[in-house]
C-alpha atoms as a PDB file:
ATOM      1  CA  UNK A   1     -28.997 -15.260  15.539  1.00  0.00           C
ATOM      2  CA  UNK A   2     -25.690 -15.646  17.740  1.00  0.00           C
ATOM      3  CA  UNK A   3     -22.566 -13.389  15.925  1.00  0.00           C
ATOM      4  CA  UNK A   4     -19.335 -14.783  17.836  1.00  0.00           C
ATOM      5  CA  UNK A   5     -16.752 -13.318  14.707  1.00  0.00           C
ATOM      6  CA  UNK A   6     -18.401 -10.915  12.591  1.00  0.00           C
ATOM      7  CA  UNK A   7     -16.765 -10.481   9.178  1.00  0.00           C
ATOM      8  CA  UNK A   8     -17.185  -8.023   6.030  1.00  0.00           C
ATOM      9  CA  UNK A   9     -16.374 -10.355   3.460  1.00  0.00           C
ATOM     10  CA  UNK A  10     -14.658 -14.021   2.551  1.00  0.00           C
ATOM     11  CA  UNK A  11     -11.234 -13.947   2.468  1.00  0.00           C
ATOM     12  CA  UNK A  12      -9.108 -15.826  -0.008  1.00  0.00           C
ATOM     13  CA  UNK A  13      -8.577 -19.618   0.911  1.00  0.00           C
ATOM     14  CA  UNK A  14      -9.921 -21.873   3.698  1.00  0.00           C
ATOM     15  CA  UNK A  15      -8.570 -19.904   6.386  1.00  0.00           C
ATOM     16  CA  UNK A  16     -12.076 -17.570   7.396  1.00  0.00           C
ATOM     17  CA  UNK A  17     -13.933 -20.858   7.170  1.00  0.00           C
ATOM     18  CA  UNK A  18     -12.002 -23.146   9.155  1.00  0.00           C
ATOM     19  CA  UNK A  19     -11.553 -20.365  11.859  1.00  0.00           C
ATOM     20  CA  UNK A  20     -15.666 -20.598  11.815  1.00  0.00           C
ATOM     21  CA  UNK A  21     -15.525 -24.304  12.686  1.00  0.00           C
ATOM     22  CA  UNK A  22     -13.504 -23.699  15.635  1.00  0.00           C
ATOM     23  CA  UNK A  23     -15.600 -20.644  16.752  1.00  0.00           C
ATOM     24  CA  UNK A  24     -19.142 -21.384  16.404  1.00  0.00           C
ATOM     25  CA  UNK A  25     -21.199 -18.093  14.768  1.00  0.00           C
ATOM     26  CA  UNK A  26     -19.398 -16.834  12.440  1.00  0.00           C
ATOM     27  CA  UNK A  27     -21.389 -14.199   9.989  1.00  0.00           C
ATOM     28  CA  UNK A  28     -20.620 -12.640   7.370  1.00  0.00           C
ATOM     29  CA  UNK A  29     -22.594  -8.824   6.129  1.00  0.00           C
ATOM     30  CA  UNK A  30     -21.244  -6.016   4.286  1.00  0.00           C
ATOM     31  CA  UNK A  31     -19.483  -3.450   6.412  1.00  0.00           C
ATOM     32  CA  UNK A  32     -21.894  -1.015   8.160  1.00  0.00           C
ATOM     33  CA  UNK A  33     -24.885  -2.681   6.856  1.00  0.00           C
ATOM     34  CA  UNK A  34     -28.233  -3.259   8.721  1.00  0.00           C
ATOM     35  CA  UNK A  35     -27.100  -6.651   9.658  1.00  0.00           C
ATOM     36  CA  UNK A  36     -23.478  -5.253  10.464  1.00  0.00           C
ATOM     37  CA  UNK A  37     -24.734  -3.010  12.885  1.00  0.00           C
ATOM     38  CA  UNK A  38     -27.245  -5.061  14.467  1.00  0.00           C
ATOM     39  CA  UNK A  39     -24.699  -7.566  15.203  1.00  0.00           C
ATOM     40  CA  UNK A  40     -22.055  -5.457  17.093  1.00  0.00           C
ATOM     41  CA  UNK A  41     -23.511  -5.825  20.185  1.00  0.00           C
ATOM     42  CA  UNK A  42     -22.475  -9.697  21.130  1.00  0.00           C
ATOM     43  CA  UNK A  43     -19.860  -9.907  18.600  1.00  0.00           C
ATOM     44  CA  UNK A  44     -16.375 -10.795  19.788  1.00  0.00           C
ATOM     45  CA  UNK A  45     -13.703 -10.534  17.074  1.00  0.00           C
ATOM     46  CA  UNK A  46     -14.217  -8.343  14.154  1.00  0.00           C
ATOM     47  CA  UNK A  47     -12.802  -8.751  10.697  1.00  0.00           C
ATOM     48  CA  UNK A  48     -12.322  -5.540   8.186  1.00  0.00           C
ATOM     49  CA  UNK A  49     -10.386  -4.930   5.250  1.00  0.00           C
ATOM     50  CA  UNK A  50      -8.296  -2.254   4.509  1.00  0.00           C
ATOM     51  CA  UNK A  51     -11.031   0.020   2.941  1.00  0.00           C
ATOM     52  CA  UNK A  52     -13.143  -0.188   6.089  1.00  0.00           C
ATOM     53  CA  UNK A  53     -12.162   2.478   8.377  1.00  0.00           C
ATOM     54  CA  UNK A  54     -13.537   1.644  12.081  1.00  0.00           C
ATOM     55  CA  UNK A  55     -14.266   4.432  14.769  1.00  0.00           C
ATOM     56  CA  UNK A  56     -14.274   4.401  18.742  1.00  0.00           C
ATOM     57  CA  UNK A  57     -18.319   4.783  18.062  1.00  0.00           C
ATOM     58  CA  UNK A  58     -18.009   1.173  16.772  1.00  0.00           C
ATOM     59  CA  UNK A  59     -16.150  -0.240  19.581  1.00  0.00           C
ATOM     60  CA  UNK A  60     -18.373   1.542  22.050  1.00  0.00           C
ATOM     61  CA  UNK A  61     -21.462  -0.303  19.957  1.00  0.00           C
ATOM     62  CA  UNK A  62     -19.101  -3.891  20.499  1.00  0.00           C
ATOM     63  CA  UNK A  63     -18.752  -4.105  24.373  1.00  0.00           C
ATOM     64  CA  UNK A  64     -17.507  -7.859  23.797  1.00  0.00           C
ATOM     65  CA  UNK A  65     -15.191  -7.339  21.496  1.00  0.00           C
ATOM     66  CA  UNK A  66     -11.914  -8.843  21.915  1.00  0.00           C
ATOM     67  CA  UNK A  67      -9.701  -8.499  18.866  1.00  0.00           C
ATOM     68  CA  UNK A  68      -9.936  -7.044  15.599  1.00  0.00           C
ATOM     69  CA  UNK A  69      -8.126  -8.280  12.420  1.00  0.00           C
ATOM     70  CA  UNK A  70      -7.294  -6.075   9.766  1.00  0.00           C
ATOM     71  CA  UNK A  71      -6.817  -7.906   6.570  1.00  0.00           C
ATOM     72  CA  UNK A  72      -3.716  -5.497   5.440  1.00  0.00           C
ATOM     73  CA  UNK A  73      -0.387  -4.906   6.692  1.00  0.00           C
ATOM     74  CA  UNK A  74      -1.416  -1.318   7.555  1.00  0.00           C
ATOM     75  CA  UNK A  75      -4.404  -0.708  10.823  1.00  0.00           C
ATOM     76  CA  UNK A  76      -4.195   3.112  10.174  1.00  0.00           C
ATOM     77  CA  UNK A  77      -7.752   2.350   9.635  1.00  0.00           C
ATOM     78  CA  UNK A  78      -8.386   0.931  12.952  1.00  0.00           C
ATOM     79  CA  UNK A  79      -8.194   2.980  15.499  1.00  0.00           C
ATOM     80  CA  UNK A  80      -5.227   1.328  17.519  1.00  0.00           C
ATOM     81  CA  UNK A  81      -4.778   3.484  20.409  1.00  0.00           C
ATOM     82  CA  UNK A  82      -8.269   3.120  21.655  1.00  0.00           C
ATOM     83  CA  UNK A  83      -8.162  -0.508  21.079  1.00  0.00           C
ATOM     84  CA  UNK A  84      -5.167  -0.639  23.304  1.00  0.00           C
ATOM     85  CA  UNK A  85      -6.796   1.321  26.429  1.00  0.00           C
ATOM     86  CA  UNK A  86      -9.562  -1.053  26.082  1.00  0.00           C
ATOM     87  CA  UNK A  87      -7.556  -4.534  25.832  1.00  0.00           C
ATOM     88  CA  UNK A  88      -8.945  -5.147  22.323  1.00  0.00           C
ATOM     89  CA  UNK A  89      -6.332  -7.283  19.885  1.00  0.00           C
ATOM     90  CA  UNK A  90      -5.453  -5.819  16.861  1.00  0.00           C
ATOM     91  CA  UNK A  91      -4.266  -8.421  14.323  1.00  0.00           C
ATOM     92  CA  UNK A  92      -2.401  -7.393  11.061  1.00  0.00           C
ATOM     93  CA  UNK A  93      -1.092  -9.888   8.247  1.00  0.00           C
ATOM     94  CA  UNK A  94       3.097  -8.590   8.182  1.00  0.00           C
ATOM     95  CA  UNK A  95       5.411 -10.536   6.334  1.00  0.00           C
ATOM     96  CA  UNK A  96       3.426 -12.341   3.860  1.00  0.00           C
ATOM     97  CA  UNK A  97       2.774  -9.643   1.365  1.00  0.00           C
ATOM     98  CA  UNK A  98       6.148  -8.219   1.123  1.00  0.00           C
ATOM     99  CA  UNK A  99       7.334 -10.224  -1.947  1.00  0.00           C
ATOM    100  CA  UNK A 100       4.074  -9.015  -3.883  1.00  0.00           C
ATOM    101  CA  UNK A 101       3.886  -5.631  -3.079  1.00  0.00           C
ATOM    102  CA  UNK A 102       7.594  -4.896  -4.325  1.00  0.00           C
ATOM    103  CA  UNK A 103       7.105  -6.672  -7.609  1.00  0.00           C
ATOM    104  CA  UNK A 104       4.432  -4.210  -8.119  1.00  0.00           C
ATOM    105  CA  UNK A 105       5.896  -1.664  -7.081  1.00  0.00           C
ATOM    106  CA  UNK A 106       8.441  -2.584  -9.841  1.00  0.00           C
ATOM    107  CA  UNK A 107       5.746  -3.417 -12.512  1.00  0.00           C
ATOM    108  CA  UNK A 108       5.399   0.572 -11.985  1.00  0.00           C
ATOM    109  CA  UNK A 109       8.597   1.608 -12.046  1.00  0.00           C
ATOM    110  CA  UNK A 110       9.086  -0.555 -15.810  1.00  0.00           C
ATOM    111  CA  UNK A 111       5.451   0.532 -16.910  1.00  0.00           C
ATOM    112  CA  UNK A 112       6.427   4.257 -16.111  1.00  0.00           C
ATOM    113  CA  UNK A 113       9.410   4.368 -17.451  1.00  0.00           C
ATOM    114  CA  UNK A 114       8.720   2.168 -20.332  1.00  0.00           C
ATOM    115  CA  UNK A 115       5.246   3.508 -21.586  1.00  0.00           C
ATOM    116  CA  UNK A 116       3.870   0.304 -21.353  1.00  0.00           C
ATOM    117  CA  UNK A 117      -0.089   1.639 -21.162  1.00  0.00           C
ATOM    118  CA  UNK A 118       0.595   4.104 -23.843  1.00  0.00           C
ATOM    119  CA  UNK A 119       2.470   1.126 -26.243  1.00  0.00           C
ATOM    120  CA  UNK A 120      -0.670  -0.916 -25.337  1.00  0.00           C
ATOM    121  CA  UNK A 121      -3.666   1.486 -25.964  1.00  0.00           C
ATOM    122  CA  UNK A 122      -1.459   2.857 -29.315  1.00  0.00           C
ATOM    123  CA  UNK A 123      -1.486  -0.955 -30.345  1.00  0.00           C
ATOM    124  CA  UNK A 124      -5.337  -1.309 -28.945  1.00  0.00           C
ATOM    125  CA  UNK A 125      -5.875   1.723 -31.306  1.00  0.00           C
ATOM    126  CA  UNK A 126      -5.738  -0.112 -34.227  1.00  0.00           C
ATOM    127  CA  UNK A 127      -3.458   3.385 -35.174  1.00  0.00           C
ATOM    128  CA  UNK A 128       0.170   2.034 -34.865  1.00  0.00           C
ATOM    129  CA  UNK A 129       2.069   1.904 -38.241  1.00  0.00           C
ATOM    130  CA  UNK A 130       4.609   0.251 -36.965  1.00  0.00           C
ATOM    131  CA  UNK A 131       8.103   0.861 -35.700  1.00  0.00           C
ATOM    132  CA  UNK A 132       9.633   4.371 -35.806  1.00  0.00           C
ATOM    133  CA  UNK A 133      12.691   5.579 -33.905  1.00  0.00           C
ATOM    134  CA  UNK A 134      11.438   7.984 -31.521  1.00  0.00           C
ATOM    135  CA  UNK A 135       7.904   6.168 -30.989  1.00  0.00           C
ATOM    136  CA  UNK A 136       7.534   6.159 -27.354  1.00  0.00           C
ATOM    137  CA  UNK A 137      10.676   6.514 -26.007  1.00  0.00           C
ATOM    138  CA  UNK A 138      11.053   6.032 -22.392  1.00  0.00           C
ATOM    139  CA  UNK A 139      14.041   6.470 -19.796  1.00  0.00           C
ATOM    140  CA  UNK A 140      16.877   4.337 -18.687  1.00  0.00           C
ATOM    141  CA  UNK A 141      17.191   3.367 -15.270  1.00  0.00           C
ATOM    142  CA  UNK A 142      20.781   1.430 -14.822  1.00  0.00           C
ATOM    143  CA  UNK A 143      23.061   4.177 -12.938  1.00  0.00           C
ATOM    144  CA  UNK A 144      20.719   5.982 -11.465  1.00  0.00           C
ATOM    145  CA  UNK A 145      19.469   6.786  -7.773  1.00  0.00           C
ATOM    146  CA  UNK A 146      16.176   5.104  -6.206  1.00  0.00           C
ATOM    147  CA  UNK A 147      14.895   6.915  -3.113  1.00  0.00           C
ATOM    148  CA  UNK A 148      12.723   4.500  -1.140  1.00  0.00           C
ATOM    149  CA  UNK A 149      10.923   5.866   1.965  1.00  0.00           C
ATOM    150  CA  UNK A 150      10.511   2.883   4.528  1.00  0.00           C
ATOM    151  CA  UNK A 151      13.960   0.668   5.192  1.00  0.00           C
ATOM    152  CA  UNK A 152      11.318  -2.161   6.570  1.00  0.00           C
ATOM    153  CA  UNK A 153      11.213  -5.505   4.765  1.00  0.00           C
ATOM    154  CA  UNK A 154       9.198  -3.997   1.908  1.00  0.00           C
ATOM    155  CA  UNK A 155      11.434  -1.244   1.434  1.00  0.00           C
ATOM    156  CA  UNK A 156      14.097  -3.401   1.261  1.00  0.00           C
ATOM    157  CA  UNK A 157      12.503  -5.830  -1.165  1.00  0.00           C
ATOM    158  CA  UNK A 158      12.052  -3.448  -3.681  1.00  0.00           C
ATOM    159  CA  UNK A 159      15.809  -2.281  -3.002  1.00  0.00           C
ATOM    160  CA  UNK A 160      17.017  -5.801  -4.282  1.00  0.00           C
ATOM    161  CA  UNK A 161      14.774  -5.813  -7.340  1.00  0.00           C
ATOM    162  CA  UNK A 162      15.911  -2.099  -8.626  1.00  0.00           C
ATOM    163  CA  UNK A 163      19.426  -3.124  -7.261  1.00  0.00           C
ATOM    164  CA  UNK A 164      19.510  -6.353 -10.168  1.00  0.00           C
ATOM    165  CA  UNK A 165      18.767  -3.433 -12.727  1.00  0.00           C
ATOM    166  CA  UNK A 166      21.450  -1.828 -12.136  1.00  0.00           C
ATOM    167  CA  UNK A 167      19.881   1.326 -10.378  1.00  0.00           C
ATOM    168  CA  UNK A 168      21.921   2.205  -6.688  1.00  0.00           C
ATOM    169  CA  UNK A 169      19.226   2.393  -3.758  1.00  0.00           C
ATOM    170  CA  UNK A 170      19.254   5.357  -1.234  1.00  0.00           C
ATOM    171  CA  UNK A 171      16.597   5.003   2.007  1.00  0.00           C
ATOM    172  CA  UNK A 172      15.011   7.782   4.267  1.00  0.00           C
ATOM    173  CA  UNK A 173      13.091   6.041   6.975  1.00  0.00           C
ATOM    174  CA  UNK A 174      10.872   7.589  10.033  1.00  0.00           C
ATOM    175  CA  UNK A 175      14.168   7.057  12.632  1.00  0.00           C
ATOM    176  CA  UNK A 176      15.945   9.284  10.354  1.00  0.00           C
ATOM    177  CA  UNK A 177      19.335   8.290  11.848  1.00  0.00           C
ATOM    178  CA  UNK A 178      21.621   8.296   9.238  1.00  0.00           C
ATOM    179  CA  UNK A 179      23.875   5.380   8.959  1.00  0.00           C
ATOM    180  CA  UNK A 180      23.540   2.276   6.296  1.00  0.00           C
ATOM    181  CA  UNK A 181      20.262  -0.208   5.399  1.00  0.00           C
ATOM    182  CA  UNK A 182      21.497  -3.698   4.699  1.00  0.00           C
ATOM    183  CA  UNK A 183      18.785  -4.446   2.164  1.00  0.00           C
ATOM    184  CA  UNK A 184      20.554  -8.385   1.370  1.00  0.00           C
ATOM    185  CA  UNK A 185      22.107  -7.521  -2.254  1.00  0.00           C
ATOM    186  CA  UNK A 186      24.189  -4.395  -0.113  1.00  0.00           C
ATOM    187  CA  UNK A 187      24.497  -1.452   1.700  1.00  0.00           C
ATOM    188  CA  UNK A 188      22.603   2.027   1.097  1.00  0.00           C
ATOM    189  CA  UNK A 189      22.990   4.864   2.564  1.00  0.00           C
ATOM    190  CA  UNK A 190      19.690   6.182   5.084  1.00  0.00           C
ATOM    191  CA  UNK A 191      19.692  10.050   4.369  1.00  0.00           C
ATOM    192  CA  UNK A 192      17.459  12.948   5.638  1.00  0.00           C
ATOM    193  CA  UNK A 193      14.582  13.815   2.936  1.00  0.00           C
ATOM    194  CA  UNK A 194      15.485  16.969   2.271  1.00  0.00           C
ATOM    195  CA  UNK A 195      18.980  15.086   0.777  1.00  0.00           C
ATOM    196  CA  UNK A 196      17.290  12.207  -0.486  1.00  0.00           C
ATOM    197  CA  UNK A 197      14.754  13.891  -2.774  1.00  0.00           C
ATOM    198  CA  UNK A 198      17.109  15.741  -5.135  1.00  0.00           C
ATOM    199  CA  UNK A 199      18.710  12.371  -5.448  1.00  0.00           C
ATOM    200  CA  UNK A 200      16.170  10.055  -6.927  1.00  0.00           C
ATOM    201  CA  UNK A 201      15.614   9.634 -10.500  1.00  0.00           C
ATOM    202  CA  UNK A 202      12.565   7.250  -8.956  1.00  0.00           C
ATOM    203  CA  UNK A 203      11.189   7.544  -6.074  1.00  0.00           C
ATOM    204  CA  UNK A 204       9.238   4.521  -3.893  1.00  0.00           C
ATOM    205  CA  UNK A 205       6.813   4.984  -1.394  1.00  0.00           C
ATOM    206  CA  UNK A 206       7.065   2.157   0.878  1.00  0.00           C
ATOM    207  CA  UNK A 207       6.396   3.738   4.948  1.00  0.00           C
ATOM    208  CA  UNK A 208       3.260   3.365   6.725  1.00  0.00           C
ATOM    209  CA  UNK A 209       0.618   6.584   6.733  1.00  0.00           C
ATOM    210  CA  UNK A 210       1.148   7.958  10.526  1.00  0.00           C
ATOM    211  CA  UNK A 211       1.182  11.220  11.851  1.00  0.00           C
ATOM    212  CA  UNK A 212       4.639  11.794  11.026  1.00  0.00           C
ATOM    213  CA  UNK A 213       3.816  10.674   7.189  1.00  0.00           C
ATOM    214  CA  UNK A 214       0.823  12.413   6.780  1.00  0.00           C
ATOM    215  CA  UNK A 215       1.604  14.862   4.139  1.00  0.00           C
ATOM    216  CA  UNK A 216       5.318  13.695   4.266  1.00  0.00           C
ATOM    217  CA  UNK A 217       5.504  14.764  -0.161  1.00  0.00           C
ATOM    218  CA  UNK A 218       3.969  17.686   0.062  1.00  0.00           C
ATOM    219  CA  UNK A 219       4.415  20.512  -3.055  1.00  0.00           C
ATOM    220  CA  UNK A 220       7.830  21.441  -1.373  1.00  0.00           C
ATOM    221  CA  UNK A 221       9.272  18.696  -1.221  1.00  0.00           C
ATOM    222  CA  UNK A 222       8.036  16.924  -4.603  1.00  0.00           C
ATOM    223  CA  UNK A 223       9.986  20.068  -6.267  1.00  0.00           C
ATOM    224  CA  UNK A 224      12.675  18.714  -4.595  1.00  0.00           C
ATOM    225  CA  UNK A 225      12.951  16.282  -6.773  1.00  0.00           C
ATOM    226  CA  UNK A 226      14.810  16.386 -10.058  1.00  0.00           C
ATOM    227  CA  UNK A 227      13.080  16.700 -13.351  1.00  0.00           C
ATOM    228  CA  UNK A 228      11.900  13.938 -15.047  1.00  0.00           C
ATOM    229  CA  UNK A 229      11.320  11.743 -11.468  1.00  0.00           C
ATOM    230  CA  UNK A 230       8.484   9.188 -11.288  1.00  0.00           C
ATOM    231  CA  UNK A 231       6.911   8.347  -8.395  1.00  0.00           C
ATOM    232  CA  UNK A 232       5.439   5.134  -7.300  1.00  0.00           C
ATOM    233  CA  UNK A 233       2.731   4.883  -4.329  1.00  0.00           C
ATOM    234  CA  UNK A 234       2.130   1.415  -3.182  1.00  0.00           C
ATOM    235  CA  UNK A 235       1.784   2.224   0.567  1.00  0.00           C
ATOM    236  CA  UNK A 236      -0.552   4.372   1.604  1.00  0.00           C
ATOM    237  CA  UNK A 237      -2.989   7.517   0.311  1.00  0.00           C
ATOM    238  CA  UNK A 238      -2.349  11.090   1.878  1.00  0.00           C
ATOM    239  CA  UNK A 239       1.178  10.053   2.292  1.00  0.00           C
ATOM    240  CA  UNK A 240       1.516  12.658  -0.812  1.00  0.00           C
ATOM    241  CA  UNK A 241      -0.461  15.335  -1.476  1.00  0.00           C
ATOM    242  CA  UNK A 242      -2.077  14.193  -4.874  1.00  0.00           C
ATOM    243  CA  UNK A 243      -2.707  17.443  -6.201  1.00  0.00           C
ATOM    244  CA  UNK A 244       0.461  19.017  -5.631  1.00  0.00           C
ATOM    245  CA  UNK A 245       1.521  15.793  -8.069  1.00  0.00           C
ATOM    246  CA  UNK A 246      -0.433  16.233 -10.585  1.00  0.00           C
ATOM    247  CA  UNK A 247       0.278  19.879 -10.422  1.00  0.00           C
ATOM    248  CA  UNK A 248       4.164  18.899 -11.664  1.00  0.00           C
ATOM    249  CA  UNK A 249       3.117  16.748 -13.609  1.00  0.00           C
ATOM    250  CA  UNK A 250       1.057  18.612 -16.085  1.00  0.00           C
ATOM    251  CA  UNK A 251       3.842  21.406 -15.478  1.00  0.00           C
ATOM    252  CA  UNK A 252       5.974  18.732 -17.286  1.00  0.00           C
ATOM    253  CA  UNK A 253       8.669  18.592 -13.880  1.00  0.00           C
ATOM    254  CA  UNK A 254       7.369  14.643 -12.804  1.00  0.00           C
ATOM    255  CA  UNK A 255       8.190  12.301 -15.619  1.00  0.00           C
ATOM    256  CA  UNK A 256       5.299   9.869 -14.195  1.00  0.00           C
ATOM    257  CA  UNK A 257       3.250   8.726 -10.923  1.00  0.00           C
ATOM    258  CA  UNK A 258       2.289   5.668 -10.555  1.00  0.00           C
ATOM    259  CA  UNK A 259      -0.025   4.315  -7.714  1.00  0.00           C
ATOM    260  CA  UNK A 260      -1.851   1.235  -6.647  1.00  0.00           C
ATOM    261  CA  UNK A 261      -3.176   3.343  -3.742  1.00  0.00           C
ATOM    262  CA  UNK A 262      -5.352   6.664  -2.871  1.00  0.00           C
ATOM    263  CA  UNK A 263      -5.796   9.187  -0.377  1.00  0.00           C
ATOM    264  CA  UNK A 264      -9.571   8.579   0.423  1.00  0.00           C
ATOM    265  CA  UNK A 265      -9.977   5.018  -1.713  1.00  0.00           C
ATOM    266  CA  UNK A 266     -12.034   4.084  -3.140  1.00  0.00           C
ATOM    267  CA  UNK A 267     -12.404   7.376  -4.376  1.00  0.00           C
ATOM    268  CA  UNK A 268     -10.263   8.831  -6.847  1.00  0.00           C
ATOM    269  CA  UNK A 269      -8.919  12.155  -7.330  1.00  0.00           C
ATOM    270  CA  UNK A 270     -10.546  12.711 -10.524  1.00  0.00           C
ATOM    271  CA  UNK A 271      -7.910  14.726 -11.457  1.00  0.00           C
ATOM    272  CA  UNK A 272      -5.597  11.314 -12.136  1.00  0.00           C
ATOM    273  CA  UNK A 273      -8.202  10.088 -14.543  1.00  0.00           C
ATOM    274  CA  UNK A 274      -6.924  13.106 -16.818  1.00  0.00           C
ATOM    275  CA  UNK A 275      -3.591  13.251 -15.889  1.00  0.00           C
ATOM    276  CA  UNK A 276      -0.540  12.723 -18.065  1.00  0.00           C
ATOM    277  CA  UNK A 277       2.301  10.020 -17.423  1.00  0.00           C
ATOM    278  CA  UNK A 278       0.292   7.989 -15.496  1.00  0.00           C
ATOM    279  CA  UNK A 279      -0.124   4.182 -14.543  1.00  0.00           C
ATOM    280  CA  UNK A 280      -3.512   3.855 -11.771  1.00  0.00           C
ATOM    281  CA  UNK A 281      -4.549   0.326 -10.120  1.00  0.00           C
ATOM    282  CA  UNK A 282      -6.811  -0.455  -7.822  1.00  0.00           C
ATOM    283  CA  UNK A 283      -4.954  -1.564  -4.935  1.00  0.00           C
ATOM    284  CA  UNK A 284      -3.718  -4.506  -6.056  1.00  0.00           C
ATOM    285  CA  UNK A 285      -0.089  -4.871  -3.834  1.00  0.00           C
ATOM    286  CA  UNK A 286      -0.712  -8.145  -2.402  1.00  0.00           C
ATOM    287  CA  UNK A 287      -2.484  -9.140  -4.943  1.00  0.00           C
ATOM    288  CA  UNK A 288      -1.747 -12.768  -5.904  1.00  0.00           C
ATOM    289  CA  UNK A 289      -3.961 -16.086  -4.567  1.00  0.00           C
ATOM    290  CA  UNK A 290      -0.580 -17.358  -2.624  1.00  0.00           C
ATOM    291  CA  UNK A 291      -0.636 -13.985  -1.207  1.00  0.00           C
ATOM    292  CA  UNK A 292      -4.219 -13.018  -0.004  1.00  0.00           C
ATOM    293  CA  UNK A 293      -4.355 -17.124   1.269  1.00  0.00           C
ATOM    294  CA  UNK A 294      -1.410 -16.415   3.435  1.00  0.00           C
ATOM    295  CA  UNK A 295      -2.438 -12.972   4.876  1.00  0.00           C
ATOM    296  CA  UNK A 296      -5.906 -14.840   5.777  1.00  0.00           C
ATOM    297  CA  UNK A 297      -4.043 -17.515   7.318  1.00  0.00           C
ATOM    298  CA  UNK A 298      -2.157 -15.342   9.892  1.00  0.00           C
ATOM    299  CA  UNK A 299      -5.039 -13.086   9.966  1.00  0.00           C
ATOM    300  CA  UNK A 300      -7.182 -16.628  11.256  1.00  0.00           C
ATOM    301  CA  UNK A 301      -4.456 -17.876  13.418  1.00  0.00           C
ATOM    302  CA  UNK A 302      -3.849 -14.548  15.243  1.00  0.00           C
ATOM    303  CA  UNK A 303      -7.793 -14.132  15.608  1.00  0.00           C
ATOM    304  CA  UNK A 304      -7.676 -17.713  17.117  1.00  0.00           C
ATOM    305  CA  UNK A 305      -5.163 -16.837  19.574  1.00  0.00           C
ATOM    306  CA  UNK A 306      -6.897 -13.651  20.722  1.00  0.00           C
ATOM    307  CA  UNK A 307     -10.120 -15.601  21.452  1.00  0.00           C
ATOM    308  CA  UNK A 308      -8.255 -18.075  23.397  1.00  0.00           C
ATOM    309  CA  UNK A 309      -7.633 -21.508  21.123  1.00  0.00           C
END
């Protein structure tokens, strides 16, 4: 059997489908499986999701291969720089996910700071009495600073939706240049970490995992930050080094961490399953049907482009 596009999974909407029309032999098999492996060889465009990480061994076994597409915003799991030498397209889905990752994002920041999984399981319980004045109090967020690492359309997104609470944005981005982000509702200031951190009441991962980000919150600079901070992680694992978290907060210094991402996913840390203040998903930042249709869409229409439609 022919492979022409070999892909791990269906995506969401007509969009893998209809690409298979165009492109005779498209196959579907789990990633790295028997039937994976065996179909390397001939294939010519690849599609992986984000929890697929590919290696140069692969696209020495894929000697046709002309373009990958990474179902994710992020290819820090494709291995770019080789595909580049050897004229291989790399094909991302930017743009379309931006809205839905920042609302989550936010749906952190209000679960963390609201104790909206603690309110639940007391309620779940079948132990809550009813209302008392200091049941579950949780922290106010109009006034305050948000740090957000990443000034790209994400970044920014999430800057408009803390902005309409009231709470004042402040950005540290990879340039590290200084100067203003317009982020639409205003102007923020972009300041060096080391300023930034001591700043932020909350604190939103939002910058690609790169060299330079790898390890970016280490312990350091998470004690940086002022007591009672949460933390929200819907970027990238190993940005932050998870332990060093957890560390603070069972020390009592972190008010909360939130994160729809993992260094290492789909393993956890299991360290977060015990670990106080916390809100864990399972990579869920794009997240909604509209979402995952559209990221397949421009996932499809790149591919088709790279295989000369």
């Amino acid at each position: 059997m022919s492979t022409r596009i070999l892909a791990t999974s269906p995506l969401v909407g007509p969009a893998l489908p209809d690409l298979g029309a165009r492109f005779p032999d498209l196959r579907l098999a789990p990633f790295r499986s028997p039937e994976w492996n065996a179909a390397l060889p001939e294939v010519e465009a690849l599609v992986v999701l984000v929890s697929e990480p590919l290696t140069e061994a692969d696209l020495d076994a894929a000697p046709r291969l002309k373009a990958i597409g990474a179902y994710s915003v992020g290819v820090n799991h494709v291995p770019v720089a080789a595909c580049r030498a050897r004229g291989i397209a790399v094909v991302n889905t930017p743009g379309v996910l931006t809205d839905a990752t920042a609302d989550l994002a936010l749906t952190l920041l209000m679960a963390l700071t609201r104790r909206v999984a603690e309110g639940e399981a007391l309620v779940r319980s079948g132990a809550w009495r009813g209302w008392a004045p200091d049941q579950l109090l949780g922290a106010g967020l109009a006034g305050r600073a948000c740090g957000i690492l990443g000034s790209g359309p994400i970044g920014q997104a999430f800057a408009r939706r803390v902005r309409a609470l009231g709470m004042a944005p402040i950005f540290w981005d990879r340039a590290d240049q200084g100067g203003e982000v317009d982020f639409g509702l205003g102007r923020a200031p972009r300041l060096p970490l080391a300023e930034l951190l001591p700043r932020s009441a909350a604190l939103s991962i939002h910058c690609p995992l790169t060299d330079q980000t790898r390890g970016l919150l280490d312990r350091a600079a998470l004690e940086k930050l002022p007591a009672g901070a949460v933390i929200l992680n819907t970027a990238r694992g190993g940005i932050m080094d998870e332990d060093a978290a957890i560390d603070l907060l069972e020390a009592g210094h972190l008010g909360g961490v939130g994160l729809d991402v993992y260094e290492g996913e789909p393993r956890v840390n299991p360290r977060w399953l015990q670990a106080p203040r916390t809100v864990l998903l399972p990579h869920l930042g794009s997240a909604t049907v509209e979402t995952r249709a559209a990221m397949a869409r421009l996932l499809c229409e790149g591919l088709a482009t790279a295989l000369g439609a």
